[in-house]
C-alpha atoms as a PDB file:
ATOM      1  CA  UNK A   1      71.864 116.799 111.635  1.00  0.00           C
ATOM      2  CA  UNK A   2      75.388 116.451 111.926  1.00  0.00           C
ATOM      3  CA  UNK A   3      75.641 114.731 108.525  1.00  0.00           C
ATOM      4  CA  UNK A   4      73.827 117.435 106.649  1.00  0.00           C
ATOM      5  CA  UNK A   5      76.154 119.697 108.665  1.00  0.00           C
ATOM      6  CA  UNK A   6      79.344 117.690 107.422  1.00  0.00           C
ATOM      7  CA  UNK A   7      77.807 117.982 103.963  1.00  0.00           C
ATOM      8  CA  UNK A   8      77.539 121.204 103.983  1.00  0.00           C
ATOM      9  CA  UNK A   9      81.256 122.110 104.837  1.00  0.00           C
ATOM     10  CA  UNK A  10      82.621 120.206 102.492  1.00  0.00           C
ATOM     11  CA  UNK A  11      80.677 121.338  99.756  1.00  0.00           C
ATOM     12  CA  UNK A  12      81.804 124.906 100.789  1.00  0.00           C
ATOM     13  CA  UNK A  13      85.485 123.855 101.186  1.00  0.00           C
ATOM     14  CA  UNK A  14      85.170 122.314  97.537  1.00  0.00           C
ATOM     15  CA  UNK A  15      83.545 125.588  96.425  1.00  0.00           C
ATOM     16  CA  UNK A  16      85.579 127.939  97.825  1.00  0.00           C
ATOM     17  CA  UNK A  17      88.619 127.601  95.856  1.00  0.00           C
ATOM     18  CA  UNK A  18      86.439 128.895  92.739  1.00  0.00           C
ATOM     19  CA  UNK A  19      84.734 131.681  94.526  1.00  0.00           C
ATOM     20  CA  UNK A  20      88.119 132.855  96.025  1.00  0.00           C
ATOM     21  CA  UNK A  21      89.287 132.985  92.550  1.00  0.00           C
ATOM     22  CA  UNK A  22      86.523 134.632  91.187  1.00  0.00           C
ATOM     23  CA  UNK A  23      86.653 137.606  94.001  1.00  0.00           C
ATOM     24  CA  UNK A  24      90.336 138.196  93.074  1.00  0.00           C
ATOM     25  CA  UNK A  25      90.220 138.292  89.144  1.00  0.00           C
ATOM     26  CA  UNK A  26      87.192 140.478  89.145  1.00  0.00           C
ATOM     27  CA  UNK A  27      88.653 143.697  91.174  1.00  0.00           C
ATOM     28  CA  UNK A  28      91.808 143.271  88.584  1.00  0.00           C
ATOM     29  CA  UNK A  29      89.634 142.946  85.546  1.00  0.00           C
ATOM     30  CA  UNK A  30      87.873 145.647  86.556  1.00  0.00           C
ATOM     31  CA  UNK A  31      91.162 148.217  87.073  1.00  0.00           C
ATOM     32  CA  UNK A  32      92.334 146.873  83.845  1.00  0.00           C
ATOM     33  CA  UNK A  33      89.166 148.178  82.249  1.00  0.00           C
ATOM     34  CA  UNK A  34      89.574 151.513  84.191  1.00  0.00           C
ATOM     35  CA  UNK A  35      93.034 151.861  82.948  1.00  0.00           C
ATOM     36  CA  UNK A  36      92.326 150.985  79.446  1.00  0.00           C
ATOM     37  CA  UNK A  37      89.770 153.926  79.547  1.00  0.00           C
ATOM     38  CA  UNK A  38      91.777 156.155  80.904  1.00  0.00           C
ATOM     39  CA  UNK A  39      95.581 155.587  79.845  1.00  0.00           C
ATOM     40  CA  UNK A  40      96.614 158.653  81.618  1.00  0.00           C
ATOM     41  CA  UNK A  41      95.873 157.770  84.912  1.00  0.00           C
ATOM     42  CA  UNK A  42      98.367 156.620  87.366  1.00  0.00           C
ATOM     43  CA  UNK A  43      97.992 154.985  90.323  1.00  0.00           C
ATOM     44  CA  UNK A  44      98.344 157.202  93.611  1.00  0.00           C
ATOM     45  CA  UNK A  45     100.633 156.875  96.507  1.00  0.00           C
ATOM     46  CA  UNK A  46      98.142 155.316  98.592  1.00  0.00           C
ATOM     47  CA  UNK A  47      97.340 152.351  96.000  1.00  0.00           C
ATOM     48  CA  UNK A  48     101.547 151.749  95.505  1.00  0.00           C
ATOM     49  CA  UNK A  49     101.465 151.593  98.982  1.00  0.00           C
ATOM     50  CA  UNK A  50      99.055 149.249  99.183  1.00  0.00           C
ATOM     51  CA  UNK A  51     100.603 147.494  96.564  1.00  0.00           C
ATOM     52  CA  UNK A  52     103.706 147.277  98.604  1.00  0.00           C
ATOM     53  CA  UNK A  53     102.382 146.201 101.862  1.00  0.00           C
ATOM     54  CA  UNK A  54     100.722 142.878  99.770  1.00  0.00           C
ATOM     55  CA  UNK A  55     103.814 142.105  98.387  1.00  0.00           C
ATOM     56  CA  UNK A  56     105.774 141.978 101.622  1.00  0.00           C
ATOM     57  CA  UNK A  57     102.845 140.166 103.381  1.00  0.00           C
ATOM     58  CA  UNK A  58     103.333 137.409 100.573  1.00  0.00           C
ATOM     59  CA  UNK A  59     106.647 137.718 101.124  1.00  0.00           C
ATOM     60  CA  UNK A  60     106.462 137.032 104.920  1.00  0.00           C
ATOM     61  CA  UNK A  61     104.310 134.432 104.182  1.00  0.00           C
ATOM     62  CA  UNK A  62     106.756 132.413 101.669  1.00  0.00           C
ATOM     63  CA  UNK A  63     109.194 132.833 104.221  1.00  0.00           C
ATOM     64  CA  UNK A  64     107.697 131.570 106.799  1.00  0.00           C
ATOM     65  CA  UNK A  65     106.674 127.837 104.586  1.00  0.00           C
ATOM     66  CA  UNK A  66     110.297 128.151 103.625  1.00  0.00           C
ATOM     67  CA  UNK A  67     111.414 128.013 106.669  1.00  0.00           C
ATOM     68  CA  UNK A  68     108.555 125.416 108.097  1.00  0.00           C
ATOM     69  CA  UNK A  69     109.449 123.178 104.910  1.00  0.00           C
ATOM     70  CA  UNK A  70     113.537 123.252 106.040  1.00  0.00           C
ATOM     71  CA  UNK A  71     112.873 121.995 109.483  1.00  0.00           C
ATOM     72  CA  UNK A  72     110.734 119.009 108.300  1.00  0.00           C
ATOM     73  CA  UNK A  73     113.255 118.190 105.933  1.00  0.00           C
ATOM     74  CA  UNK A  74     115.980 118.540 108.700  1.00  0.00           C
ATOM     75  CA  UNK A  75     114.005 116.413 111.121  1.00  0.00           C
ATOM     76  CA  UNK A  76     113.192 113.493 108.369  1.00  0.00           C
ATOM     77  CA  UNK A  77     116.727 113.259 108.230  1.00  0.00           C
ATOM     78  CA  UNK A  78     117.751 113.271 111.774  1.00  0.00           C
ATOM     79  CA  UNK A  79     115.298 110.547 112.144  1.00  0.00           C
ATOM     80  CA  UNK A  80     116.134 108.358 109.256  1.00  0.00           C
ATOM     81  CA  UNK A  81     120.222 109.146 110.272  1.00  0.00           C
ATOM     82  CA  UNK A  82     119.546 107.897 113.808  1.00  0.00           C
ATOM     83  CA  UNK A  83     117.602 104.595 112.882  1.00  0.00           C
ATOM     84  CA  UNK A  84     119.674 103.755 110.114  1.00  0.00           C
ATOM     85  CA  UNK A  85     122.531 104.105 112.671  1.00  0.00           C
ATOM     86  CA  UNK A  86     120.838 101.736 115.721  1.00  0.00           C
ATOM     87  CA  UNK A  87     120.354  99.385 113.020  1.00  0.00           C
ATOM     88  CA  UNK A  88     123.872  99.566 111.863  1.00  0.00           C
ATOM     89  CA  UNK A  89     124.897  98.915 114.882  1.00  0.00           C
ATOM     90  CA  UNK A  90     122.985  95.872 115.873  1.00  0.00           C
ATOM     91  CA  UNK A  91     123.461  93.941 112.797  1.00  0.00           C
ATOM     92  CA  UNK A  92     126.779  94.816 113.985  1.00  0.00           C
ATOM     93  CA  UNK A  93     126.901  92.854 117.250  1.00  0.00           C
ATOM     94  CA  UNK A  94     125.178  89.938 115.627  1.00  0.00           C
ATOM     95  CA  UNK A  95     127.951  89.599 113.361  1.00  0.00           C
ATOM     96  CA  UNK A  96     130.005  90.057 116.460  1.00  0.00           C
ATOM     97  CA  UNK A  97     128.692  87.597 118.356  1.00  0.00           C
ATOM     98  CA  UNK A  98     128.787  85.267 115.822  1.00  0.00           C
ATOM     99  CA  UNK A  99     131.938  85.425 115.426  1.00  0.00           C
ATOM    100  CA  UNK A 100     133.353  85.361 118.727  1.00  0.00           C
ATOM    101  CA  UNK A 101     130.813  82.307 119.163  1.00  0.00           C
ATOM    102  CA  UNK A 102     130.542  82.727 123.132  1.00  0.00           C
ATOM    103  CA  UNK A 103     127.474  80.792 124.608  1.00  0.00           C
ATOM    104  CA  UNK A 104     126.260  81.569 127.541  1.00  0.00           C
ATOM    105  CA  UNK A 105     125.934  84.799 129.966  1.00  0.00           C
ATOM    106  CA  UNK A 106     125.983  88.166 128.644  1.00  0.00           C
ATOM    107  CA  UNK A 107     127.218  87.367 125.171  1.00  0.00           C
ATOM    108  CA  UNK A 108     124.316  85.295 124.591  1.00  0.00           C
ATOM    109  CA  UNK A 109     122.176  87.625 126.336  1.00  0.00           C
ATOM    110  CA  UNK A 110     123.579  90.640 123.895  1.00  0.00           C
ATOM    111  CA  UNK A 111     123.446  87.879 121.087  1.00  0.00           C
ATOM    112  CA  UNK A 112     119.163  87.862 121.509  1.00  0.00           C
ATOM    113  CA  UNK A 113     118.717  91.276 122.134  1.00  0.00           C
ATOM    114  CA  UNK A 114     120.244  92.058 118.725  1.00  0.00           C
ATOM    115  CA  UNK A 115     118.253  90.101 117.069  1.00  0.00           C
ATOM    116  CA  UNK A 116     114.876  91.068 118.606  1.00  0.00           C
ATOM    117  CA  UNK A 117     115.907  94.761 117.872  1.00  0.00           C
ATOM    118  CA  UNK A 118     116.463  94.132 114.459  1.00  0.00           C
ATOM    119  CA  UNK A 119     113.050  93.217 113.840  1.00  0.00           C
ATOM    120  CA  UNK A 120     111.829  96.356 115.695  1.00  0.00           C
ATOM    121  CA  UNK A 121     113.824  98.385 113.628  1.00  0.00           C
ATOM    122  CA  UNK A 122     112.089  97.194 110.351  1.00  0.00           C
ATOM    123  CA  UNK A 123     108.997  98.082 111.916  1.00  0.00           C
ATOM    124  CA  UNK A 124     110.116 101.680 113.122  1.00  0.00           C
ATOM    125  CA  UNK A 125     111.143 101.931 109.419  1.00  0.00           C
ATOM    126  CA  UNK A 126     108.076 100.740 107.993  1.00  0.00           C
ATOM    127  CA  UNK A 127     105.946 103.139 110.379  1.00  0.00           C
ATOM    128  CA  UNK A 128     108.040 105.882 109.708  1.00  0.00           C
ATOM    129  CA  UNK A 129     107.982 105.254 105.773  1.00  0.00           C
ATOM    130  CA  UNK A 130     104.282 105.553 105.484  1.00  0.00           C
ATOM    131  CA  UNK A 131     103.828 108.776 108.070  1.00  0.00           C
ATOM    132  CA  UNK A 132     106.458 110.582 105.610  1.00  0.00           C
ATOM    133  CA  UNK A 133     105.173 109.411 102.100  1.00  0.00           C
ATOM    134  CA  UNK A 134     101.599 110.185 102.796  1.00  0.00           C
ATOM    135  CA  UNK A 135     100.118 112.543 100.431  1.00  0.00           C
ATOM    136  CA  UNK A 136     100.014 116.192 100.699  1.00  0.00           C
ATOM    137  CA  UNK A 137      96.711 116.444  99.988  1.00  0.00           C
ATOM    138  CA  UNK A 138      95.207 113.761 102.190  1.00  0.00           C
ATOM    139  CA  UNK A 139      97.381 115.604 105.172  1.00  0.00           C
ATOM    140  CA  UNK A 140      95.376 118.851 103.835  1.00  0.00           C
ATOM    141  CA  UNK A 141      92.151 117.432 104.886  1.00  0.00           C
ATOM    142  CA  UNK A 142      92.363 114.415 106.792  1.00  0.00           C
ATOM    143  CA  UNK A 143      95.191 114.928 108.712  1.00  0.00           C
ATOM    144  CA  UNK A 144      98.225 112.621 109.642  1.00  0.00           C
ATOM    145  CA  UNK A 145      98.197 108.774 109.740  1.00  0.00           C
ATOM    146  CA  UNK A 146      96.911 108.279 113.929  1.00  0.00           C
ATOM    147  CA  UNK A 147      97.506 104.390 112.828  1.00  0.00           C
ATOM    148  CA  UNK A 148     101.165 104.641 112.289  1.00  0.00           C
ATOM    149  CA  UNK A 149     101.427 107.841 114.872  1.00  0.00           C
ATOM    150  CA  UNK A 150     100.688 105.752 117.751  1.00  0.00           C
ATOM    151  CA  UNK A 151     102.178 102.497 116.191  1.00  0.00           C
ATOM    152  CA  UNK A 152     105.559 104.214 116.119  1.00  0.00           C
ATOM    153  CA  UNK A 153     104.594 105.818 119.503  1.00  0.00           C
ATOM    154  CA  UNK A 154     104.268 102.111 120.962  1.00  0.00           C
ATOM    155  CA  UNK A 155     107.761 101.108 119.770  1.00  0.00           C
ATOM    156  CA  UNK A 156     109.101 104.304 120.743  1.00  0.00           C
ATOM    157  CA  UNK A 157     107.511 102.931 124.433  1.00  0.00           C
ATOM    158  CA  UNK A 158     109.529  99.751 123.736  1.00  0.00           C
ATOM    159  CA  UNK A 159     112.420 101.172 122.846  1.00  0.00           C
ATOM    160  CA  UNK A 160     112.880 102.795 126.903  1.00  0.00           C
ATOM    161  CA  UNK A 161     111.868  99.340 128.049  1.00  0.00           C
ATOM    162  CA  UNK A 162     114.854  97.829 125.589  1.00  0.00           C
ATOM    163  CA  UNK A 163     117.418 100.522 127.075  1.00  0.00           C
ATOM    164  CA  UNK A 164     116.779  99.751 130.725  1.00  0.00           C
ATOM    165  CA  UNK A 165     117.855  95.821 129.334  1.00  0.00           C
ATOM    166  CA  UNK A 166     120.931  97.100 127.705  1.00  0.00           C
ATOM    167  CA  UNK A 167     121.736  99.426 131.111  1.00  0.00           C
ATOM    168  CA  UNK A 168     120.910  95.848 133.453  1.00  0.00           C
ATOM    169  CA  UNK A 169     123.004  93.749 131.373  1.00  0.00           C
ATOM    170  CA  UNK A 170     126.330  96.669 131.147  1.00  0.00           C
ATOM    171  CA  UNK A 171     125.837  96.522 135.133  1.00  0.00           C
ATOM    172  CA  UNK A 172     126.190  92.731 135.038  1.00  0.00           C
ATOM    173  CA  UNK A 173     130.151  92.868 133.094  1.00  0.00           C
ATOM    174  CA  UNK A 174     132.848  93.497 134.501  1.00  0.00           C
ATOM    175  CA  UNK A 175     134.317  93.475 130.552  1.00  0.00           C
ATOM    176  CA  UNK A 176     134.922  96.923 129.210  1.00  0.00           C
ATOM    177  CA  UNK A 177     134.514  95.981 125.749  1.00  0.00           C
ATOM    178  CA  UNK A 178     131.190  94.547 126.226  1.00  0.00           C
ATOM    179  CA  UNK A 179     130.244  98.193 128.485  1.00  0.00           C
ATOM    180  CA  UNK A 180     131.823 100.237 125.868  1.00  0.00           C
ATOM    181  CA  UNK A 181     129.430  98.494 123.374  1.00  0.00           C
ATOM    182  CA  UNK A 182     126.807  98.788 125.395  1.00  0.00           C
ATOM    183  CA  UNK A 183     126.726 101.679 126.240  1.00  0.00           C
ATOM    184  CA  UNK A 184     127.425 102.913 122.669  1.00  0.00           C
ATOM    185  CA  UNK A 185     124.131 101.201 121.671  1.00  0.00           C
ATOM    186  CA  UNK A 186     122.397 102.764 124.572  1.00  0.00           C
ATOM    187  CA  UNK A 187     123.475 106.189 123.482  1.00  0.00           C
ATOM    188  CA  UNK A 188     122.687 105.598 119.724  1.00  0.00           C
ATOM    189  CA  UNK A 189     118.935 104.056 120.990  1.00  0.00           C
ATOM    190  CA  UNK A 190     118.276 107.124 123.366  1.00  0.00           C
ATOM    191  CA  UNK A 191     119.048 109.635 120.375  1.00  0.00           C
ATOM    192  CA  UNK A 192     116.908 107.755 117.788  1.00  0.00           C
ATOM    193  CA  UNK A 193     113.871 108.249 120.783  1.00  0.00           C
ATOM    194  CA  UNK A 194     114.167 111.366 120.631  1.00  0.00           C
ATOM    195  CA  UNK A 195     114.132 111.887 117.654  1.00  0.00           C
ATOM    196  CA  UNK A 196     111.555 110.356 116.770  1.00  0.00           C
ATOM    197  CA  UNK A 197     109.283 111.234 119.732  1.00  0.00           C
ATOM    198  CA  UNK A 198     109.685 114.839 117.862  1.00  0.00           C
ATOM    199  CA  UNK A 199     108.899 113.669 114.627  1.00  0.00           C
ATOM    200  CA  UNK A 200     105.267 111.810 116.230  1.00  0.00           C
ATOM    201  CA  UNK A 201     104.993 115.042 118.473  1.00  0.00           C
ATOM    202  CA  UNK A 202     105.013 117.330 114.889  1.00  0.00           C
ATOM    203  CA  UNK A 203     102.190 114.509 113.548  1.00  0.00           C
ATOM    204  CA  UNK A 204      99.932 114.979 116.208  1.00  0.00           C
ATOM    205  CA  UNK A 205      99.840 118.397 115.474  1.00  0.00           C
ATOM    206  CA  UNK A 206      98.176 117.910 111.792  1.00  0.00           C
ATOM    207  CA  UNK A 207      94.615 117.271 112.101  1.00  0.00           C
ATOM    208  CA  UNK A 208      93.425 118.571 108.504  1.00  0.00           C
ATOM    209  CA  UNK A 209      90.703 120.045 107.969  1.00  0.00           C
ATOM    210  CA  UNK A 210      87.660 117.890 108.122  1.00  0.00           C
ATOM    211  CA  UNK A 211      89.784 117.330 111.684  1.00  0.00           C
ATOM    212  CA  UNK A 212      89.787 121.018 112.877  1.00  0.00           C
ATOM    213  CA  UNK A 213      85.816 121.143 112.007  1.00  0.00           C
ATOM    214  CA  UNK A 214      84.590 118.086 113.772  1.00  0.00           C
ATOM    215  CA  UNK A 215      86.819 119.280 116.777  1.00  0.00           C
ATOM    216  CA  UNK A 216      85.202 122.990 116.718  1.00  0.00           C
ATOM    217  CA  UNK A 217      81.840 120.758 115.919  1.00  0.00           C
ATOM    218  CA  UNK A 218      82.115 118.686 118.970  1.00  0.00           C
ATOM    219  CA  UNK A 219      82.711 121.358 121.582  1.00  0.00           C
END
């Protein structure tokens, strides 16, 4: 039953598109028609009116995706600014350490962080990559990638885990070169979170269609 049910609202959302069209060229055909008989006519206050209020609510409407479009933009790039920043800055203390070639204790300790991070960091890229390139369309109806949503919400969950190492090992120097770097990664790790806890908050908002009907479907 629910299959047939599925069926059926899909062939109406395919469907609808034409009939929609068809309902709003036939009332304009059909003034045109009226007008061409009678040339003299003119429309009355009531139908400019009309008129009027349609064009605003289109207006309002543009607007509104305008504005919805901006902040998406604004947030893809606070994301991509942040974790092109983190991994800036920890290819930057593996050069670091490689140069001051300290073994043992923190330096060492810093040293393997860096290098596990940087391989996160590809994969926060990667994840992030395919949630913004996904189609329009396929949004539309099917919603937003859940696969890379909750991958990137699972490094996200790393991430903390990877700051409370950075805090341990700043409590362990008493060098305030080494805590000023930490701490600067710290700060630059906690930003790209957040960010990117709102970017995977705004994706779990898109369901898509086919999304929004087996939800009302299911209550």
């Amino acid at each position: 039953m629910k299959k047939y049910l599925i069926l059926s609202f899909v062939f109406l959302l395919i469907s609808f598109p034409v009939v929609a069209k068809n309902a709003v060229n036939s009332p304009v055909q059909s003034q045109e028609r009226v007008q061409t008989r009678n040339p003299s006519v003119s429309p009355t206050g009531q139908q400019v009116q009309n008129r009027n209020e349609v064009q605003t609510q289109n207006q309002g409407e543009e607007s509104q995706l305008q504005v919805k479009t901006k902040e998406s933009e604004q947030l893809n790039q606070e994301v991509e600014e942040s974790v092109e920043k983190v991994s800036d800055y920890v290819h930057q203390l593996i050069e670091d350490r490689k140069t001051t070639g300290i073994k043992g204790g923190i330096g060492e300790k810093v040293s393997e962080f860096a290098q596990n991070q940087q391989q996160v960091q590809e994969k926060i890229k990667n994840s992030y990559e395919q949630l913004k390139n996904r189609g329009q369309l396929i949004r539309l109806f099917v919603g937003s990638d859940k696969k890379m949503t909750a991958a990137l919400d699972q490094l996200v969950g790393e991430n903390k885990l990877r700051i409370e190492e950075l805090e341990a090992l700043k409590n362990q120097t008493t060098n305030l070169a080494d805590q000023t770097q930490l701490q600067e990664t710290i700060d630059l790790m906690l930003s790209q979170n957040t960010s990117l806890q709102e970017k995977i908050a705004k994706e779990k908002q898109v369901n898509g269609l086919f999304g929004w009907f087996l939800k009302l479907f299911n209550r």
